[in-house]
Protein backbone atom coordinates (compact mmCIF):
# COMPACT_ATOMS: atom_id res chain seq x y z
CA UNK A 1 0.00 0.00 0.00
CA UNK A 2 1.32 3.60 -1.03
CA UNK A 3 2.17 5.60 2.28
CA UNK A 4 2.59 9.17 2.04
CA UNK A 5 6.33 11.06 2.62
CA UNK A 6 7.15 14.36 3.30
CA UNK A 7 8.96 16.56 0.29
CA UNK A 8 11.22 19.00 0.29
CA UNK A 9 11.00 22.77 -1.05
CA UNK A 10 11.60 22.16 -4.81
CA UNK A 11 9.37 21.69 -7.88
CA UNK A 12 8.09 18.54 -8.45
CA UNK A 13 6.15 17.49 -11.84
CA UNK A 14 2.69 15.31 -11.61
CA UNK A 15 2.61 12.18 -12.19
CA UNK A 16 -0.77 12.01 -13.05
CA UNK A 17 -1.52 15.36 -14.87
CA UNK A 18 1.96 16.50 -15.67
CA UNK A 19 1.06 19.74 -13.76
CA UNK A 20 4.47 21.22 -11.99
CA UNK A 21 3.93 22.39 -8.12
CA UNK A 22 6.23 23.45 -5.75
CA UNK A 23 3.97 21.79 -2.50
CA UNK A 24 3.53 18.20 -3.80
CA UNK A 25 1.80 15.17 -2.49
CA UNK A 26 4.66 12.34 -2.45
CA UNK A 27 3.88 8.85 -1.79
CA UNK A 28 6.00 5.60 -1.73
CA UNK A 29 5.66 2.22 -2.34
CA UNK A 30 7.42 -0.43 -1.10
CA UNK A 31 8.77 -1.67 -4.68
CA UNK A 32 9.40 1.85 -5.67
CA UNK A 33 12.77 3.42 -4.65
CA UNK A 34 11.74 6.74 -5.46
CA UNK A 35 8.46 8.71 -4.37
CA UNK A 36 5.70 9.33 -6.65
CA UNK A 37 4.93 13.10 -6.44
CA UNK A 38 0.91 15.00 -7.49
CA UNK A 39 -0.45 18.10 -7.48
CA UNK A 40 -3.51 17.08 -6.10
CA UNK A 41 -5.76 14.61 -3.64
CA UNK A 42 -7.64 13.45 -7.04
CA UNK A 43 -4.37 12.94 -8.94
CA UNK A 44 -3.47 10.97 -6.01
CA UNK A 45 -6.83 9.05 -5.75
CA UNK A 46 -6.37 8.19 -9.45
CA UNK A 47 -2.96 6.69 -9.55
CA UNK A 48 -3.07 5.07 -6.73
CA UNK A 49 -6.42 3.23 -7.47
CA UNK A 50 -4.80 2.38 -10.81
CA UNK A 51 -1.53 1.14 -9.29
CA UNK A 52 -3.68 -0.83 -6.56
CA UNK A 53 -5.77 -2.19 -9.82
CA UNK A 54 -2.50 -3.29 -11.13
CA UNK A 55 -1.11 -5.07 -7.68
CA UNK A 56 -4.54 -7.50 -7.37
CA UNK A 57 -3.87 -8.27 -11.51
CA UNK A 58 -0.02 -9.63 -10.25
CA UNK A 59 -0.80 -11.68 -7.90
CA UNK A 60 -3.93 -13.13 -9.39
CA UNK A 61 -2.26 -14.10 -12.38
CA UNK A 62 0.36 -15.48 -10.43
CA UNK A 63 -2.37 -17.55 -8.46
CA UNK A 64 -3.59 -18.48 -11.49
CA UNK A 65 -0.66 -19.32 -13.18
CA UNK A 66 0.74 -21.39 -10.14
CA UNK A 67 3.89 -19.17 -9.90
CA UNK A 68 3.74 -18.42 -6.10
CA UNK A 69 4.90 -22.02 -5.54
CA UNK A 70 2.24 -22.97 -2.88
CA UNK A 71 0.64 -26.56 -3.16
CA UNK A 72 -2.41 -27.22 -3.64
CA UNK A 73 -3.60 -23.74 -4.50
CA UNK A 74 -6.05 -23.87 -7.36
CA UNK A 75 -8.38 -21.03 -6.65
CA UNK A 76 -11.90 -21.69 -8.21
CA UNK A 77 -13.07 -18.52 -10.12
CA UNK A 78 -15.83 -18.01 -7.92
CA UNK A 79 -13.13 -16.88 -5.31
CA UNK A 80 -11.64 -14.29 -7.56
C-alpha cells in the first residue's frame, strides 16, 4: 500500500496530470525506490487506485498461473 512522505522545497512534476507544483503530495511504495509526487488529492486518488488495480492483476495471475509455488492452491473462479 502507497504511504505518504514528506517533500522537500523544490518543484516537483505530476505524475498524473503532468502539472508542476512546488507543494507536492509524495507517496511511496514499497517496490518503488523513489516517491511518486501529485499536485492534487484526485491525482493521487487516481494513480493510486490504478496502481492498486495493477497489484490485485499480479498476484492473481500469479495464483492463477501457479507461480507463487504454494501446493495445492487452485483457486476456483468463484473466489476471484
Amino acid at each position: 500500500m502507497p504511504m505518504q512522505v514528506s517533500g522537500g522545497g523544490r518543484l516537483y512534476r505530476c505524475e498524473v496530470c503532468g502539472r508542476l507544483t512546488s507543494n507536492p503530495i509524495l507517496y511511496k511504495t514499497c517496490c518503488m525506490n523513489k516517491p511518486v509526487a501529485f499536485c492534487s488529492e484526485a491525482c493521487a486518488r487516481k494513480w493510486i487506485a490504478a496502481w492498486m488495480r495493477n497489484q490485485e492483476q499480479r498476484v492473481r495471475s500469479a495464483l492463477l498461473g501457479g507461480r507463487l509455488g504454494i501446493p495445492g492452491s487452485r483457486l476456483r473462479k468463484s473466489m476471484l
